[in-house]
Protein backbone atom coordinates (compact mmCIF):
# COMPACT_ATOMS: atom_id res chain seq x y z
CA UNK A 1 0.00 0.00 0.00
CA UNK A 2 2.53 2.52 1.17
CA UNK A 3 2.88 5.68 3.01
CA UNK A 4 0.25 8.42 2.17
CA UNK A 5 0.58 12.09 3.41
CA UNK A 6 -3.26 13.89 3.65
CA UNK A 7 -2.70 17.49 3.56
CA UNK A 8 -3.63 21.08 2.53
CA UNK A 9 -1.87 24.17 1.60
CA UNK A 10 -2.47 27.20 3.67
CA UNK A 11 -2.02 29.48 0.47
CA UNK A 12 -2.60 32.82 1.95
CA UNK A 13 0.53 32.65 3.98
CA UNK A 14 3.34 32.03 1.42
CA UNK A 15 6.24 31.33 3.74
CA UNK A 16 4.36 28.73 5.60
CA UNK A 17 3.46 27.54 1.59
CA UNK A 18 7.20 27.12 0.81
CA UNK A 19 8.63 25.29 3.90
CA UNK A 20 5.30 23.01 3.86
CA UNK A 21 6.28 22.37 0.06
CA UNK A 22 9.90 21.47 0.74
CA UNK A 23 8.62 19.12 3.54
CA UNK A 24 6.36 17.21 0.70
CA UNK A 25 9.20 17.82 -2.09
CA UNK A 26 11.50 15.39 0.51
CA UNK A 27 8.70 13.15 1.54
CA UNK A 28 8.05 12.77 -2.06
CA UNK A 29 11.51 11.81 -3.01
CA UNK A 30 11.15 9.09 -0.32
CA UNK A 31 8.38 7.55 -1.50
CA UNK A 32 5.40 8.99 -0.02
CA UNK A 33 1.98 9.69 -1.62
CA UNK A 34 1.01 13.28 -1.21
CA UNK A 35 -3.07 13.64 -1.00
CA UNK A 36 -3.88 16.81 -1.30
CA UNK A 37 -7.06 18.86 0.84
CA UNK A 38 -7.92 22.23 0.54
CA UNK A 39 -8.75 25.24 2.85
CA UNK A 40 -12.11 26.73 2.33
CA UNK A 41 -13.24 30.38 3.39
CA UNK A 42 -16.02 30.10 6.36
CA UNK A 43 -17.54 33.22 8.02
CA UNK A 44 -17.17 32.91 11.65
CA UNK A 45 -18.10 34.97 14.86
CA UNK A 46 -16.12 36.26 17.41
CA UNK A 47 -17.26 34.98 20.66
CA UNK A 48 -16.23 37.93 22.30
CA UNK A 49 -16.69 41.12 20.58
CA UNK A 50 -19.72 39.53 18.23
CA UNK A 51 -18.04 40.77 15.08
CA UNK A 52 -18.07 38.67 11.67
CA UNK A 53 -15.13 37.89 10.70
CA UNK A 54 -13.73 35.39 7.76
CA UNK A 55 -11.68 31.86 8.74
CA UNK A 56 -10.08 29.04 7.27
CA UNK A 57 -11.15 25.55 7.32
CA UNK A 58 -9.04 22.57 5.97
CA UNK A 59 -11.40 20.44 3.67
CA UNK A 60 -11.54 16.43 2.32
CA UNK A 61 -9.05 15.52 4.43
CA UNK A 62 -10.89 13.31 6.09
CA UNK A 63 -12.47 12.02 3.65
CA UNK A 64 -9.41 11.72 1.61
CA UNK A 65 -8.54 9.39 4.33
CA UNK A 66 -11.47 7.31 4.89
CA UNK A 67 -11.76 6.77 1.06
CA UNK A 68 -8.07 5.98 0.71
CA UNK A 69 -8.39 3.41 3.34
CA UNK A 70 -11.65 2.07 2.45
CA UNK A 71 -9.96 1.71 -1.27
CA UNK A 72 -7.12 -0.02 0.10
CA UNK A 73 -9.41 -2.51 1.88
CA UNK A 74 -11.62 -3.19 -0.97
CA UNK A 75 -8.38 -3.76 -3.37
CA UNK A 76 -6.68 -6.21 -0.56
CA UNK A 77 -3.82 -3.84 -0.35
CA UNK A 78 -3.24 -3.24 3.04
CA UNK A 79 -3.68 -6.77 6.11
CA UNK A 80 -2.82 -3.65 8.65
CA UNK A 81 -3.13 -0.09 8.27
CA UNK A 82 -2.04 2.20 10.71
CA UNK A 83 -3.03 5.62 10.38
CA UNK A 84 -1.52 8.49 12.22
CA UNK A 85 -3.98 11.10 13.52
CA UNK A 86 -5.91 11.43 17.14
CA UNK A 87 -8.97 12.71 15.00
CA UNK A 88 -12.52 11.22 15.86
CA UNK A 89 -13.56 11.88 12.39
CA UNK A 90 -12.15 8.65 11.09
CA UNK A 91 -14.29 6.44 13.28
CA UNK A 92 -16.84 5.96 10.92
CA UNK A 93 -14.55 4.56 8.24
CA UNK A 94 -12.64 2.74 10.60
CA UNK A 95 -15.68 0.68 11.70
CA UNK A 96 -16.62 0.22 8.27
CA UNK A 97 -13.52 -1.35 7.23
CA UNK A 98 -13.62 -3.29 10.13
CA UNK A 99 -17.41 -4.31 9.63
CA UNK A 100 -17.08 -5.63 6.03
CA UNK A 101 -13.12 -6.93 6.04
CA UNK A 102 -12.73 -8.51 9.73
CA UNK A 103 -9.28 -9.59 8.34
CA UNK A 104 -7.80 -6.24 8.21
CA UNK A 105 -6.93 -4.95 11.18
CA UNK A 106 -6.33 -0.93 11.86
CA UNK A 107 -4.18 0.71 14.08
CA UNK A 108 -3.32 4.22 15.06
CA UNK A 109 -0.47 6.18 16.15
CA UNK A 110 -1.46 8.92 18.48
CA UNK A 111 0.21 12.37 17.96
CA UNK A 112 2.10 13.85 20.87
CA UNK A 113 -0.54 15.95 22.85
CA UNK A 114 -3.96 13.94 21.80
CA UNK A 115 -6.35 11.77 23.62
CA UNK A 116 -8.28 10.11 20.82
CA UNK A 117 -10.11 7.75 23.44
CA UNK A 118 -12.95 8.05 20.85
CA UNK A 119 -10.76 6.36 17.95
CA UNK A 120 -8.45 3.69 20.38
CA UNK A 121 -12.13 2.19 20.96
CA UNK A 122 -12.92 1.44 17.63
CA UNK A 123 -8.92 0.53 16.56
CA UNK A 124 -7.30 -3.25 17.03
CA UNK A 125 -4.55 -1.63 18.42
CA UNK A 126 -2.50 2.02 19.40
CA UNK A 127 0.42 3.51 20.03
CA UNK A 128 1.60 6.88 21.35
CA UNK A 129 4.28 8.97 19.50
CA UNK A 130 6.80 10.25 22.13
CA UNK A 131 9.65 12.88 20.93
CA UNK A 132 12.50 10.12 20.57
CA UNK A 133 10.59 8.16 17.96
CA UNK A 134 9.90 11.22 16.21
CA UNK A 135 14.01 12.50 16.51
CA UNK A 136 15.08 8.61 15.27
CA UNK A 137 12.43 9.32 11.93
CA UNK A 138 13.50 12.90 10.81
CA UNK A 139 14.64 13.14 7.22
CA UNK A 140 17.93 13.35 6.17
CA UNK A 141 19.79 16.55 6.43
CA UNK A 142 20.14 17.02 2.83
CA UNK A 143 18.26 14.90 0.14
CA UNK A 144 20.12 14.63 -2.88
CA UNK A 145 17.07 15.62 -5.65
CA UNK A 146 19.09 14.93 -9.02
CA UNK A 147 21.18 17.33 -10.94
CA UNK A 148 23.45 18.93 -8.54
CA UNK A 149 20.68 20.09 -6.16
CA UNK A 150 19.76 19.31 -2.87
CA UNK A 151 17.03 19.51 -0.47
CA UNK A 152 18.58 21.17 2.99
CA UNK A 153 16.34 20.73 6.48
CA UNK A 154 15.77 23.39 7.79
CA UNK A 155 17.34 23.95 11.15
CA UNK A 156 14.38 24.80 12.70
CA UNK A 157 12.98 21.10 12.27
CA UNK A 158 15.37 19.94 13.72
């Protein structure tokens, strides 16, 4: 099956744009699969002065991820999926999965600073990410992307 990355670009703030595109650009050159969302206007109120004002919401993500894994289920692509989020929102696919293909099992790997005691109930097993295991998986320091460039980490991820 591989390694998918389900994202969206927060376009209206183009230095956040290019550092989140270098981050795919490496992932990319690793192998992952980059599923792109998007980030829809909303009007919102401000709970404290009462004014309008307009917000961002990150769209299909979610869904991008229940259909992927549904997909993957259906195609007998994946015995074990684990998918790393702590967001409630994937319960419903989850149990589907888990309803029609028994076989397949579905884990999930719990961001630092999330409960998710929603989606551990519905999962055949968890996991917590703690800092080491994310300071063993960084990406390289420089990626070598063909013709005499490279792909430098910033030092801020580090």
């Amino acid at each position: 099956m591989g390694v998918y990355y389900f994202t969206a670009l927060q376009t209206w703030k183009p230095d956040k744009v290019a550092r989140h595109r270098l981050f795919i650009r490496a992932n990319e050159l690793k192998g992952v699969h980059i599923v792109y969302g998007e980030f829809k206007q909303r009007d919102r109120l401000c709970s404290i002065c009462k004014k309008e004002y307009v917000g961002r919401e990150e769209k299909q993500t979610d869904v991008n991820i229940a259909i992927h894994l549904f997909r993957s289920a259906i195609q007998d692509r994946h015995d074990i999926a684990v998918i790393v989020s702590g967001d409630s929102d994937q319960i419903p696919a989850i149990q589907a999965v888990k309803a029609l293909y028994p076989t397949k099992q579905v884990r999930v790997a719990i961001p630092i600073g999330r409960r998710a005691d929603q989606l551990i109930d519905v999962c055949d097993s968890y996991s917590r990410i703690r800092e080491l295991q994310l300071k063993s998986c960084q990406l390289d320091t420089e990626i070598d992307i063909g013709g005499g460039e490279k792909l430098i980490r910033p030092e801020s991820w580090v």
